[in-house]
PDB file of N, CA and C in Angstrom:
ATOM      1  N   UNK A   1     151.979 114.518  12.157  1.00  0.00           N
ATOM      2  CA  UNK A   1     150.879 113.663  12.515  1.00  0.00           C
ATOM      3  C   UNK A   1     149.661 113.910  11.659  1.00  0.00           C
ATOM      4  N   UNK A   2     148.721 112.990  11.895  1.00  0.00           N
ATOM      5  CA  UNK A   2     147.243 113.282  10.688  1.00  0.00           C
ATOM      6  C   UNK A   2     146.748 114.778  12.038  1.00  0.00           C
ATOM      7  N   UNK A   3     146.096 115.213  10.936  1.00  0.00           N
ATOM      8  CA  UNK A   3     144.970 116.104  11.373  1.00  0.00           C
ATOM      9  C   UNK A   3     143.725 115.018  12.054  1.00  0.00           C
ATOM     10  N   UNK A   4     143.438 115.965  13.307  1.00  0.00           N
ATOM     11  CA  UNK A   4     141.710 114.491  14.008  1.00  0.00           C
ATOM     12  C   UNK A   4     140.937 114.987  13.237  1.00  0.00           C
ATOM     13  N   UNK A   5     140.621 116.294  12.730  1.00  0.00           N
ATOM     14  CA  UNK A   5     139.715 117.127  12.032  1.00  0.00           C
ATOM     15  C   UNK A   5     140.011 118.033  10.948  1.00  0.00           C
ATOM     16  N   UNK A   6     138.281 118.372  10.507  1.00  0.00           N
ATOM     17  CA  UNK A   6     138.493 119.568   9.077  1.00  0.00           C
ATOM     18  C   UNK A   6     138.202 120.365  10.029  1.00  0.00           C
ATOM     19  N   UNK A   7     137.987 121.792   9.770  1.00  0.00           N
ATOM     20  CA  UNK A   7     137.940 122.797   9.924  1.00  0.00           C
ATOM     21  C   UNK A   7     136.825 122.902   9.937  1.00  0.00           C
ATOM     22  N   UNK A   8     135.382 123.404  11.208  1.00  0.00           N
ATOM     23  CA  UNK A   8     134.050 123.305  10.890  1.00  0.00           C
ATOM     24  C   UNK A   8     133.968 125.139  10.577  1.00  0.00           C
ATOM     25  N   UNK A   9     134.611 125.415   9.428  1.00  0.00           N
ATOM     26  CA  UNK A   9     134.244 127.139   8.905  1.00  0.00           C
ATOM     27  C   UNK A   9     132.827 126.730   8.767  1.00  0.00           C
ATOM     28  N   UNK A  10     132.206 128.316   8.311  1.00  0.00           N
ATOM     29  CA  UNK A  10     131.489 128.703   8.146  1.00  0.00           C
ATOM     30  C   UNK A  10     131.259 128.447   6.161  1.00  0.00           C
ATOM     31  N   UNK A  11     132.471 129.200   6.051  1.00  0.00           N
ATOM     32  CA  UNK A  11     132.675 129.271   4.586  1.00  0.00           C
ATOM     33  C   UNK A  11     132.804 126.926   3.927  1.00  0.00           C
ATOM     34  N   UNK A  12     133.141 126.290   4.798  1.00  0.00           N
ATOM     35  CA  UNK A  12     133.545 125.336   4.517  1.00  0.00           C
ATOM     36  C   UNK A  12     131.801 124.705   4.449  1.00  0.00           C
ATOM     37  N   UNK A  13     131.410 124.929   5.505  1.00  0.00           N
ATOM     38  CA  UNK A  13     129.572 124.354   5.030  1.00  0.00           C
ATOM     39  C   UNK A  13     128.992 125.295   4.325  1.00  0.00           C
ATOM     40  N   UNK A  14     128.930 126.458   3.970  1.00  0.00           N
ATOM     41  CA  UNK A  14     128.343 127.114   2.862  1.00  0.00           C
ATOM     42  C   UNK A  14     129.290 126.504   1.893  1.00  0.00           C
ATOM     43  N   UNK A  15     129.932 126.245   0.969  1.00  0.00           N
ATOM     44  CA  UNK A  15     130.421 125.448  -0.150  1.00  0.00           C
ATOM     45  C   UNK A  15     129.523 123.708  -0.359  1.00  0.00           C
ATOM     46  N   UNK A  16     129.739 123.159   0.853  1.00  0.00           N
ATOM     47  CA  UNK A  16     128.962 121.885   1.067  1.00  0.00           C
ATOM     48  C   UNK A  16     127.935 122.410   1.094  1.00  0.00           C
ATOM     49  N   UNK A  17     127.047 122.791   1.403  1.00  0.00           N
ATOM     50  CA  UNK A  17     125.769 123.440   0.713  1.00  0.00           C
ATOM     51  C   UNK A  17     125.297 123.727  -0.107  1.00  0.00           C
ATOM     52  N   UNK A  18     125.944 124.685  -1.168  1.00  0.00           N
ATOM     53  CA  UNK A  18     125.887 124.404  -2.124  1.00  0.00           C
ATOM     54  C   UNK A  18     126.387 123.437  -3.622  1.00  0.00           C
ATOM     55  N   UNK A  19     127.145 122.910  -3.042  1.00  0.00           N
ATOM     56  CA  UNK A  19     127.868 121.517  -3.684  1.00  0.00           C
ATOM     57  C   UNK A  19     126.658 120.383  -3.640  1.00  0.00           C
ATOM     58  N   UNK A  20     125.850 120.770  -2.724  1.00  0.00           N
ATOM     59  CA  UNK A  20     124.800 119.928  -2.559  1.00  0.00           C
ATOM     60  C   UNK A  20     123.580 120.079  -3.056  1.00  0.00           C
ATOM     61  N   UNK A  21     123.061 121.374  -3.518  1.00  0.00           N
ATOM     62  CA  UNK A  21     122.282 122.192  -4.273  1.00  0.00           C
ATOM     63  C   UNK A  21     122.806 121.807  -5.498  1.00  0.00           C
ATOM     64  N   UNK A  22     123.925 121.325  -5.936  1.00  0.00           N
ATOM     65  CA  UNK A  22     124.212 121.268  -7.173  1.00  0.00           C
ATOM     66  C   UNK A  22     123.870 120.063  -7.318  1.00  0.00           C
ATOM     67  N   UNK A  23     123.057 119.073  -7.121  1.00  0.00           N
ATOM     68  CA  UNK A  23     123.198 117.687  -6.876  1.00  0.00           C
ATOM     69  C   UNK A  23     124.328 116.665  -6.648  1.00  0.00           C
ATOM     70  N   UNK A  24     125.662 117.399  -5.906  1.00  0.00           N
ATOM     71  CA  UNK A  24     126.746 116.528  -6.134  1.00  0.00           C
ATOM     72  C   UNK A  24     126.699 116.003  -4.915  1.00  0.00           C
ATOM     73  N   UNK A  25     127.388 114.786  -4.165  1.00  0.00           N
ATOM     74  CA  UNK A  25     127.431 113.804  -3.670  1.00  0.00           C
ATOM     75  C   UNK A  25     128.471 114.746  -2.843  1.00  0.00           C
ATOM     76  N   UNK A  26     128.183 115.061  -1.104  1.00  0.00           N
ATOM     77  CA  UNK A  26     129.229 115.929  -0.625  1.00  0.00           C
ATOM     78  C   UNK A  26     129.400 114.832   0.838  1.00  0.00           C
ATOM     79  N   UNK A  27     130.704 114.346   0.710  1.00  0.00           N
ATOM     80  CA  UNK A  27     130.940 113.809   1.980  1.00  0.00           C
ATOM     81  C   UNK A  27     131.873 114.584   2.967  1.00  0.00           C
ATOM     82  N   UNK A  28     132.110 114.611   4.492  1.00  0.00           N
ATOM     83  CA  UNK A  28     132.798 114.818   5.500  1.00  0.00           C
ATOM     84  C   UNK A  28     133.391 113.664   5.934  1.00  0.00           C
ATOM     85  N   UNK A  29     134.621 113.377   5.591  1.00  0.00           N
ATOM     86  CA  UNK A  29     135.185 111.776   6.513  1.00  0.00           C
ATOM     87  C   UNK A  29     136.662 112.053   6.056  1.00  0.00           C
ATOM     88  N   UNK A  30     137.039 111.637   6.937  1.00  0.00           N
ATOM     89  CA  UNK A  30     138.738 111.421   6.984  1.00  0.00           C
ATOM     90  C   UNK A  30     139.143 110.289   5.403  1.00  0.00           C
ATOM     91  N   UNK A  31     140.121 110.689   4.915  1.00  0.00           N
ATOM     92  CA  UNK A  31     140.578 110.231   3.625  1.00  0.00           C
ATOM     93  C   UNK A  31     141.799 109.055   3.670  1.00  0.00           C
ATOM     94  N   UNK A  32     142.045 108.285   3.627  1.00  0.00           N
ATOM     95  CA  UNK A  32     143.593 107.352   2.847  1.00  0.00           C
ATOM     96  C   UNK A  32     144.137 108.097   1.641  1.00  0.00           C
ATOM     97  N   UNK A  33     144.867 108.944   2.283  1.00  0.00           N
ATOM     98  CA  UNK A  33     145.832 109.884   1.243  1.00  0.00           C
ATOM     99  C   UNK A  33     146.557 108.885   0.100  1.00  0.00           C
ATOM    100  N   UNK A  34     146.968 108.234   0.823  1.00  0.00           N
ATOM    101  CA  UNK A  34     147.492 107.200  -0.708  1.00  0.00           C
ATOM    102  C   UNK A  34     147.070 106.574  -1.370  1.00  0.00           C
ATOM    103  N   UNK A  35     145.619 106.291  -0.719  1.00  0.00           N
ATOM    104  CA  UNK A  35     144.482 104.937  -1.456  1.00  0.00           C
ATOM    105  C   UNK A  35     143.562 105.815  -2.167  1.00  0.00           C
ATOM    106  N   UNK A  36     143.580 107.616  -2.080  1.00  0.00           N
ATOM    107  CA  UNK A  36     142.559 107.946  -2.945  1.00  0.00           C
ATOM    108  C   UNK A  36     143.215 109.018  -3.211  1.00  0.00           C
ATOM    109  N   UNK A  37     144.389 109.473  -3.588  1.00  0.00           N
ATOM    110  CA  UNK A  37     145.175 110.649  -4.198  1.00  0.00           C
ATOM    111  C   UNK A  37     144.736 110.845  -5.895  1.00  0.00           C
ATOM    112  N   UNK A  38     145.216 109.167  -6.379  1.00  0.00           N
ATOM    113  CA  UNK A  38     144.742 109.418  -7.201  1.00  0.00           C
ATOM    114  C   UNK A  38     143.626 109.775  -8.202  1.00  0.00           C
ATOM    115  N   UNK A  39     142.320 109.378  -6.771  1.00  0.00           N
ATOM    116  CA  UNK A  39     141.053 109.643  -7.926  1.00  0.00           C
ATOM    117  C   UNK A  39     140.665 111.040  -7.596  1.00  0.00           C
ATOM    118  N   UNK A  40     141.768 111.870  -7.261  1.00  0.00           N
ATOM    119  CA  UNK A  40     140.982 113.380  -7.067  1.00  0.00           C
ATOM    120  C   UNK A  40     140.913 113.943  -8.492  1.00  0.00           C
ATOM    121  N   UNK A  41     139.886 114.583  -8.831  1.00  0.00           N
ATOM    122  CA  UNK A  41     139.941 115.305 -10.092  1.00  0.00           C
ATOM    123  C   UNK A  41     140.462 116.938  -9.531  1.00  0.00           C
ATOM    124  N   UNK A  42     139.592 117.201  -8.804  1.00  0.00           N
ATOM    125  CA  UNK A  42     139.985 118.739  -8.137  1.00  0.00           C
ATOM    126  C   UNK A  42     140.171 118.641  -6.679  1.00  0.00           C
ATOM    127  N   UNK A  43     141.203 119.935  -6.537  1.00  0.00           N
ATOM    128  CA  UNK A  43     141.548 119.797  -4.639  1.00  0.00           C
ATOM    129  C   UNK A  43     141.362 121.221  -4.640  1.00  0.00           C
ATOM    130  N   UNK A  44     141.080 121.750  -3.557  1.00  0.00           N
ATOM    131  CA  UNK A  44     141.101 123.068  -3.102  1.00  0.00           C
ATOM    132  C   UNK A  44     141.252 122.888  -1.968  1.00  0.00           C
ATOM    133  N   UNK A  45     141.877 124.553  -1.515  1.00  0.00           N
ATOM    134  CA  UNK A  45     141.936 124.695  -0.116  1.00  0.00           C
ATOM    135  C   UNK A  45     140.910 125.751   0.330  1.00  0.00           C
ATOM    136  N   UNK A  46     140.028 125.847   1.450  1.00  0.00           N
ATOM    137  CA  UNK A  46     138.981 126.533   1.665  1.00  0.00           C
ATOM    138  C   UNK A  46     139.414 127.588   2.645  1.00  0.00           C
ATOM    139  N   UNK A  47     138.985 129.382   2.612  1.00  0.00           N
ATOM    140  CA  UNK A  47     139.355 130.098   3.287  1.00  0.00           C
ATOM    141  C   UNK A  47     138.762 131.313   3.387  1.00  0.00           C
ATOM    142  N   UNK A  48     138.743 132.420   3.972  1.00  0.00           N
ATOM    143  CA  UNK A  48     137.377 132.868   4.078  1.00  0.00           C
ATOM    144  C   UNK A  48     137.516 134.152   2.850  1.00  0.00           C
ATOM    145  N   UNK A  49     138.441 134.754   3.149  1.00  0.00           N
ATOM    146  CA  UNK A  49     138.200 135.748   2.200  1.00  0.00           C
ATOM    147  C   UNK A  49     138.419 135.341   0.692  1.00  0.00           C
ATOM    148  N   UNK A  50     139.487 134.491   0.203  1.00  0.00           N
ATOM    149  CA  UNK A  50     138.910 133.895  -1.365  1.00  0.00           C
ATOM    150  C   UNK A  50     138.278 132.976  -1.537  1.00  0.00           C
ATOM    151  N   UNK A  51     137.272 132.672  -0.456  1.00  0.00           N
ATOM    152  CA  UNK A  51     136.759 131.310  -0.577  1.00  0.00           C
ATOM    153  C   UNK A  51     137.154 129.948  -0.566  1.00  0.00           C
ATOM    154  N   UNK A  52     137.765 129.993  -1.880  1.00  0.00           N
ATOM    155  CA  UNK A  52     138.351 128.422  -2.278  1.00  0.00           C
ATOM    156  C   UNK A  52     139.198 128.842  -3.169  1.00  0.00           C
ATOM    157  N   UNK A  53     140.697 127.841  -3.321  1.00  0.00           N
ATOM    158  CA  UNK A  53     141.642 128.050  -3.803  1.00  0.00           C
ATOM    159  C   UNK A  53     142.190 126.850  -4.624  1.00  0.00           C
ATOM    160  N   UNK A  54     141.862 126.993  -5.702  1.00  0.00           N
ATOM    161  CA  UNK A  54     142.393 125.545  -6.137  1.00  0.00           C
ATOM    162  C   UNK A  54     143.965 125.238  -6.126  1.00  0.00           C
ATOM    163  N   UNK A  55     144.114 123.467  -5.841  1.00  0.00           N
ATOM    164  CA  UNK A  55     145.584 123.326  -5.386  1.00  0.00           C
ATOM    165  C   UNK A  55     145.801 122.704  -7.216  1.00  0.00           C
ATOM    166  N   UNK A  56     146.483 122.863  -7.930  1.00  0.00           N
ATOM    167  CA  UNK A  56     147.169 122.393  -9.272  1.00  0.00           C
ATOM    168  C   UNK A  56     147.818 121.009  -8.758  1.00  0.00           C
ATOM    169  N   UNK A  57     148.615 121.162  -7.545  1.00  0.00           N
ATOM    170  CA  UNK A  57     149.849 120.138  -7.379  1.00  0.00           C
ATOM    171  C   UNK A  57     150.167 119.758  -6.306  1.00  0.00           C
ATOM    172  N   UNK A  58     150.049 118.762  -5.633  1.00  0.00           N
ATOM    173  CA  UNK A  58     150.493 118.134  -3.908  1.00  0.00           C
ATOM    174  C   UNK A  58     151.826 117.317  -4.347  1.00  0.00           C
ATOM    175  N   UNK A  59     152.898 117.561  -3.600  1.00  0.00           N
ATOM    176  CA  UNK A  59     154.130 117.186  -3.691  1.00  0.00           C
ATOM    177  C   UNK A  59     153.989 116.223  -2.261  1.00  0.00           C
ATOM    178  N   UNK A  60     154.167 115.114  -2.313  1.00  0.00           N
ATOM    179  CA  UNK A  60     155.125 114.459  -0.668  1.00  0.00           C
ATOM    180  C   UNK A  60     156.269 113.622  -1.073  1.00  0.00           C
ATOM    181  N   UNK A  61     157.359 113.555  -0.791  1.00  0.00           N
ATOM    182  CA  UNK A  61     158.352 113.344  -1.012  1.00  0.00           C
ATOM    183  C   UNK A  61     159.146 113.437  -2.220  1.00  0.00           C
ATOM    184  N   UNK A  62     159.019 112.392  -3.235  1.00  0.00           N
ATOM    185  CA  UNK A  62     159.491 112.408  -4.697  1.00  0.00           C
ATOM    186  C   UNK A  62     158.414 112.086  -5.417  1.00  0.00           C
ATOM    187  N   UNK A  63     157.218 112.245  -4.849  1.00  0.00           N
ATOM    188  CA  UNK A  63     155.831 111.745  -5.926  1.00  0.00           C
ATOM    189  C   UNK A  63     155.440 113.597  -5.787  1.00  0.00           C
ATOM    190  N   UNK A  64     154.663 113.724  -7.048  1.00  0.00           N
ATOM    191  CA  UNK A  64     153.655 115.076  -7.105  1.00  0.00           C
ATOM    192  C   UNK A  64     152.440 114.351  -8.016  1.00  0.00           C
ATOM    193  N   UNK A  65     151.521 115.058  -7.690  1.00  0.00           N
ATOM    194  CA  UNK A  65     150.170 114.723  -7.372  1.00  0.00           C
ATOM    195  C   UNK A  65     149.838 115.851  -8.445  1.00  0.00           C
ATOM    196  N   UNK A  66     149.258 115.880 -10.226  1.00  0.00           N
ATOM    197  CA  UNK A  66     148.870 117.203 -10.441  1.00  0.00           C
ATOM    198  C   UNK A  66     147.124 116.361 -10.705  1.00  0.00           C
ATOM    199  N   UNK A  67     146.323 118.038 -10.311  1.00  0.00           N
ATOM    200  CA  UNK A  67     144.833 117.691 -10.654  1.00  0.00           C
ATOM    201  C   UNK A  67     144.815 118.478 -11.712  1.00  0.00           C
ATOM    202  N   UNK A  68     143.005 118.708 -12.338  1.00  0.00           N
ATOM    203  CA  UNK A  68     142.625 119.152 -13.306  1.00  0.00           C
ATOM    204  C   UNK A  68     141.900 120.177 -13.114  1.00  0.00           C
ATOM    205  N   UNK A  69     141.502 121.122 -14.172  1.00  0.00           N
ATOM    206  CA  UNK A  69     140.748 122.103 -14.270  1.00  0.00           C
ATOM    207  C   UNK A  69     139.601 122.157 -12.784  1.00  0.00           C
ATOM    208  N   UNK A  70     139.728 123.342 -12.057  1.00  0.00           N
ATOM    209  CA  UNK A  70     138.619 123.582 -11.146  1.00  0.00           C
ATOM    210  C   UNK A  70     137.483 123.810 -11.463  1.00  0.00           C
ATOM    211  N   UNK A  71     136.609 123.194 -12.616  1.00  0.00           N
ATOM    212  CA  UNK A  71     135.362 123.720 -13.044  1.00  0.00           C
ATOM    213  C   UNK A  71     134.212 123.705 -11.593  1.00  0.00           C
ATOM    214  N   UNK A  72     134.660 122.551 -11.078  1.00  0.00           N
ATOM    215  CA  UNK A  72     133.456 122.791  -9.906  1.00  0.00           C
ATOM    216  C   UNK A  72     133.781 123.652  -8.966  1.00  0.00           C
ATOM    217  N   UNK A  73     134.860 123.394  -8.514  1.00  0.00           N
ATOM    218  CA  UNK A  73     135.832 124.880  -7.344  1.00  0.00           C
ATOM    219  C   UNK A  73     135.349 125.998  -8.036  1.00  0.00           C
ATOM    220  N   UNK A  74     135.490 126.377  -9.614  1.00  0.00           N
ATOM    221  CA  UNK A  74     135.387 127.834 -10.133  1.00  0.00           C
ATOM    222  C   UNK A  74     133.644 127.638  -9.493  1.00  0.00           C
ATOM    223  N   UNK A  75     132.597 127.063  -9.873  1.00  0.00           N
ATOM    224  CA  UNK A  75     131.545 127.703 -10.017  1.00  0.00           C
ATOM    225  C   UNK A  75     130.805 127.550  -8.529  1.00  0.00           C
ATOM    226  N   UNK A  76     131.562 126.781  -7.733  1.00  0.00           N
ATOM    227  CA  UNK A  76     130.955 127.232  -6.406  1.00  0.00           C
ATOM    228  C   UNK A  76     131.681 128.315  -5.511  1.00  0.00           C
ATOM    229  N   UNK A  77     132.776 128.904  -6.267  1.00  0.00           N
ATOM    230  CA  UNK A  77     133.267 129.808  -5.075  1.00  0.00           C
ATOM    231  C   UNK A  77     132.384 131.366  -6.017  1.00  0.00           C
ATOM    232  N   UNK A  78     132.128 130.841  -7.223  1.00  0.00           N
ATOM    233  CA  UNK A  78     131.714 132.290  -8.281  1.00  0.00           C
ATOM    234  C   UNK A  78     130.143 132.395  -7.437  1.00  0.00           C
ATOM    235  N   UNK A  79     129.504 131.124  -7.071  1.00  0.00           N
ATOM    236  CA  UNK A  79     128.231 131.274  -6.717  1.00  0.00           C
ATOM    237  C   UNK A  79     128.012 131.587  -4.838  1.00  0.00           C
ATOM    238  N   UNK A  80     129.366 131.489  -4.105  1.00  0.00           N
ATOM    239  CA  UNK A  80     129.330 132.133  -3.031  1.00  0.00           C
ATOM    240  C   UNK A  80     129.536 133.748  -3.109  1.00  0.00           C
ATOM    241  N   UNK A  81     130.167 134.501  -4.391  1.00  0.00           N
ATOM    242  CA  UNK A  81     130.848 135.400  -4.299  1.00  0.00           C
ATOM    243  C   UNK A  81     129.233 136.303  -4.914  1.00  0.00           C
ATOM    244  N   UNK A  82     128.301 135.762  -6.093  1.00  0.00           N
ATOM    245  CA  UNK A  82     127.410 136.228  -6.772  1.00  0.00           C
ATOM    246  C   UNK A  82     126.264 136.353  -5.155  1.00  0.00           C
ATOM    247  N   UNK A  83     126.133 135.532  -4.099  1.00  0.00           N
ATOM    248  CA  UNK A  83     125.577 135.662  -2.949  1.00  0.00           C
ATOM    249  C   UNK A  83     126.209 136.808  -2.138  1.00  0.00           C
ATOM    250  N   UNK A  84     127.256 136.657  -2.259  1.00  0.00           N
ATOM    251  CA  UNK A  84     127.691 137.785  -1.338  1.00  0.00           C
ATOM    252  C   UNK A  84     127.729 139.007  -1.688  1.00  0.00           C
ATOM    253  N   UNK A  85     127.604 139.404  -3.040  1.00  0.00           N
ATOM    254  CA  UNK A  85     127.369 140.671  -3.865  1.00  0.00           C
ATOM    255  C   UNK A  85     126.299 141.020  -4.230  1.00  0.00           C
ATOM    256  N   UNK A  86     125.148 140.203  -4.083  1.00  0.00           N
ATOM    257  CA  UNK A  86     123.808 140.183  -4.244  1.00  0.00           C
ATOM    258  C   UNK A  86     123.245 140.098  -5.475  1.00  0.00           C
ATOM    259  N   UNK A  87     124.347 139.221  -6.052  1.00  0.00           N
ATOM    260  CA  UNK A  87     123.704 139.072  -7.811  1.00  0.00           C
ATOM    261  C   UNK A  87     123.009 137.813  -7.447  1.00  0.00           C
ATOM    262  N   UNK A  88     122.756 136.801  -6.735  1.00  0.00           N
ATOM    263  CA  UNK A  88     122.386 136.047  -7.150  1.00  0.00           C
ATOM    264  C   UNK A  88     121.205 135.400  -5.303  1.00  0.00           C
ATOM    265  N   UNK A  89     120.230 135.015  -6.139  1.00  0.00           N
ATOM    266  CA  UNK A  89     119.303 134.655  -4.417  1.00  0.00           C
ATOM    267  C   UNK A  89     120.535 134.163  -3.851  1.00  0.00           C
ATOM    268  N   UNK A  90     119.883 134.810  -2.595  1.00  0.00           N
ATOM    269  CA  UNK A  90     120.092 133.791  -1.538  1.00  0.00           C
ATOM    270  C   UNK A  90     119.251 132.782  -0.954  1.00  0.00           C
ATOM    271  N   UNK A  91     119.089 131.778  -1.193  1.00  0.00           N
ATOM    272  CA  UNK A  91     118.185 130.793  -0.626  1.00  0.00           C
ATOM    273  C   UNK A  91     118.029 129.980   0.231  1.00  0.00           C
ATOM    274  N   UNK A  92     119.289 130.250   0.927  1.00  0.00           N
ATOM    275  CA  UNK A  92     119.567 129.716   2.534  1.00  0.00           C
ATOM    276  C   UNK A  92     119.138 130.953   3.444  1.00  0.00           C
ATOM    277  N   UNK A  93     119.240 132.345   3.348  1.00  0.00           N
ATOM    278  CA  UNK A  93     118.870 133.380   4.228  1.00  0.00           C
ATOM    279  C   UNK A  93     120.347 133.656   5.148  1.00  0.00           C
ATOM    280  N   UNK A  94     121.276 133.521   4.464  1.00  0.00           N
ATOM    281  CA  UNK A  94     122.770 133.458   4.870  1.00  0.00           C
ATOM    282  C   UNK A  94     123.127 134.882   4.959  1.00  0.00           C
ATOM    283  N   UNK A  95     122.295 135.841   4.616  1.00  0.00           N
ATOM    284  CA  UNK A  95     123.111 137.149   4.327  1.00  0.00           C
ATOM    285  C   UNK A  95     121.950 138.184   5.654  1.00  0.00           C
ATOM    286  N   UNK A  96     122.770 139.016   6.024  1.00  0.00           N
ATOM    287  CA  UNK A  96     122.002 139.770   6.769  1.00  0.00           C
ATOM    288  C   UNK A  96     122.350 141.275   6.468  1.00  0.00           C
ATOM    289  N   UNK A  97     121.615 142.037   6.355  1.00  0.00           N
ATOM    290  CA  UNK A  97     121.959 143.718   6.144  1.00  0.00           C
ATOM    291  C   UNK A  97     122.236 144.331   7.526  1.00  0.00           C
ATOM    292  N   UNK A  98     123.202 144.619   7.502  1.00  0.00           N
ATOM    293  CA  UNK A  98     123.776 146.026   9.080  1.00  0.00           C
ATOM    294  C   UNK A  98     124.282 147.034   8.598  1.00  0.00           C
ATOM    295  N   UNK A  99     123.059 147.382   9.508  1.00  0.00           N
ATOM    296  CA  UNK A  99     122.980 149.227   9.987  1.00  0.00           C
ATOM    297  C   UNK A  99     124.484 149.602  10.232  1.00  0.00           C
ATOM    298  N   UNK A 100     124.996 150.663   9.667  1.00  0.00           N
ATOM    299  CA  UNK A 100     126.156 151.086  10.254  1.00  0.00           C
ATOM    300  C   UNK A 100     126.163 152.385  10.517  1.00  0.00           C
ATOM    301  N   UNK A 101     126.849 152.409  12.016  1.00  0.00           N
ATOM    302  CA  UNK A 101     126.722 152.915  12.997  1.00  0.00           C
ATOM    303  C   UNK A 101     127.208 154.796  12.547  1.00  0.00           C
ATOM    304  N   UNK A 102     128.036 154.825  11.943  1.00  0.00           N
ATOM    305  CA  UNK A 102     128.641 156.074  11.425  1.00  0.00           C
ATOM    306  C   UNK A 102     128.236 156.848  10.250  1.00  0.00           C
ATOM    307  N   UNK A 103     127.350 155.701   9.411  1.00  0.00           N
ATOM    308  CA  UNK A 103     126.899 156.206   8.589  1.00  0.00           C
ATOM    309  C   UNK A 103     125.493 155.307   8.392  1.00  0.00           C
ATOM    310  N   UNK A 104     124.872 155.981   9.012  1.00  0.00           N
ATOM    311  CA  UNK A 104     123.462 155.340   8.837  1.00  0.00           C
ATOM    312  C   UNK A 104     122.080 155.473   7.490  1.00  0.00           C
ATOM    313  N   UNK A 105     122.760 156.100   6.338  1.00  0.00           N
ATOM    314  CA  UNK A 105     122.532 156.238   5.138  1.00  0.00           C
ATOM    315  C   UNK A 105     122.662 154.521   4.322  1.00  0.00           C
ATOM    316  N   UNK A 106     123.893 154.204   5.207  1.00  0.00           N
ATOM    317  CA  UNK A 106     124.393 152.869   4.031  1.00  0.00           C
ATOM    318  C   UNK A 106     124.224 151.824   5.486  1.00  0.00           C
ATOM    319  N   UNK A 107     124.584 150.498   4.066  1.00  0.00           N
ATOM    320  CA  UNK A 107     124.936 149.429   5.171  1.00  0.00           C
ATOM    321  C   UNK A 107     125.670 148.716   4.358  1.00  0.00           C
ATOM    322  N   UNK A 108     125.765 147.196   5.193  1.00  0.00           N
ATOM    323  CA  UNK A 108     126.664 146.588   4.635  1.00  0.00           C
ATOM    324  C   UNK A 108     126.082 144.867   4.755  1.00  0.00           C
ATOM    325  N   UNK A 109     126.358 144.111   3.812  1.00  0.00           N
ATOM    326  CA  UNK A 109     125.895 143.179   4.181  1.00  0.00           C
ATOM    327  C   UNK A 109     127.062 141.826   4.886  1.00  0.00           C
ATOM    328  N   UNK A 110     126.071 141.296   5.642  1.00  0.00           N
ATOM    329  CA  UNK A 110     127.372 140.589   6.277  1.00  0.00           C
ATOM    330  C   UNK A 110     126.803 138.628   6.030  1.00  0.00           C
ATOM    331  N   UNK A 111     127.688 137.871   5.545  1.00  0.00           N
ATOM    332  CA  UNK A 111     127.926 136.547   5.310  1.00  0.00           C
ATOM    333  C   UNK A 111     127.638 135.618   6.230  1.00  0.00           C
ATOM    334  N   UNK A 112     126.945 135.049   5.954  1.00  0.00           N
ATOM    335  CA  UNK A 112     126.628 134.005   6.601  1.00  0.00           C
ATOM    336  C   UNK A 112     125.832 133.993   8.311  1.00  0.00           C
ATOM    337  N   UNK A 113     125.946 134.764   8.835  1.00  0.00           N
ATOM    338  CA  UNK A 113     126.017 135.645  10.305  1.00  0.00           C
ATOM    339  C   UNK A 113     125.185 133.909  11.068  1.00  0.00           C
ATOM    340  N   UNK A 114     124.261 133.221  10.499  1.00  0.00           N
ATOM    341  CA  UNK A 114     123.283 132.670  10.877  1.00  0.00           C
ATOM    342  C   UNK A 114     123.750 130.703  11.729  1.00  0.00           C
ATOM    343  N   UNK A 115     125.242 130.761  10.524  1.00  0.00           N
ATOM    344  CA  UNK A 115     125.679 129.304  10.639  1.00  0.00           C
ATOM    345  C   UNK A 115     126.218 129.598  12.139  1.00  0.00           C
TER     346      UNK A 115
END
């Protein structure tokens, strides 16, 4: 059956966030898999610990589906990962520092905590 929904991650609106910071045009709406397969340039699948995963190839039946280079997938999952390592602002305020409990010398920073 269709899916009723995407997935409201965390990681899935931080990408649309910044996809949107990038000036690109970011929609949420259910798709016509056959009426717009072909104009995908890039597909990914979104997930928390690699972020985003680009798909090369969608197979359904005897048709396959290949896309192209992830240049935009590469530089928004590089610019969630440069946030989460602290190379790069954060300008949403997405990141929070915790105290940890066992070792209260260090911490750790934790993602997104806020969405």
């Amino acid at each position: 059956g269709k899916p009723s929904s995407v997935l409201n991650s965390n990681t899935n609106k931080v990408l649309q966030k910044l996809a949107a910071d990038l000036q690109l045009l970011v929609e949420r709406r259910p798709i016509d898999f056959e009426a717009e397969v072909d104009s995908f340039e890039e597909v990914g699948a979104v997930g928390t610990a690699v972020v985003v995963t680009p798909i090369r190839s969608l197979t359904r039946g005897d048709r396959t589906w290949r896309f192209g280079e992830p240049k935009v997938l590469r530089q928004l999952r590089d610019r969630v990962r440069a946030i989460q390592n602290g190379e790069a602002q954060d300008t949403h305020q997405w990141m929070r520092r915790i105290e940890l409990d066992d070792q209260p010398q260090k911490a750790m920073l934790s993602v997104y905590p806020g969405l």
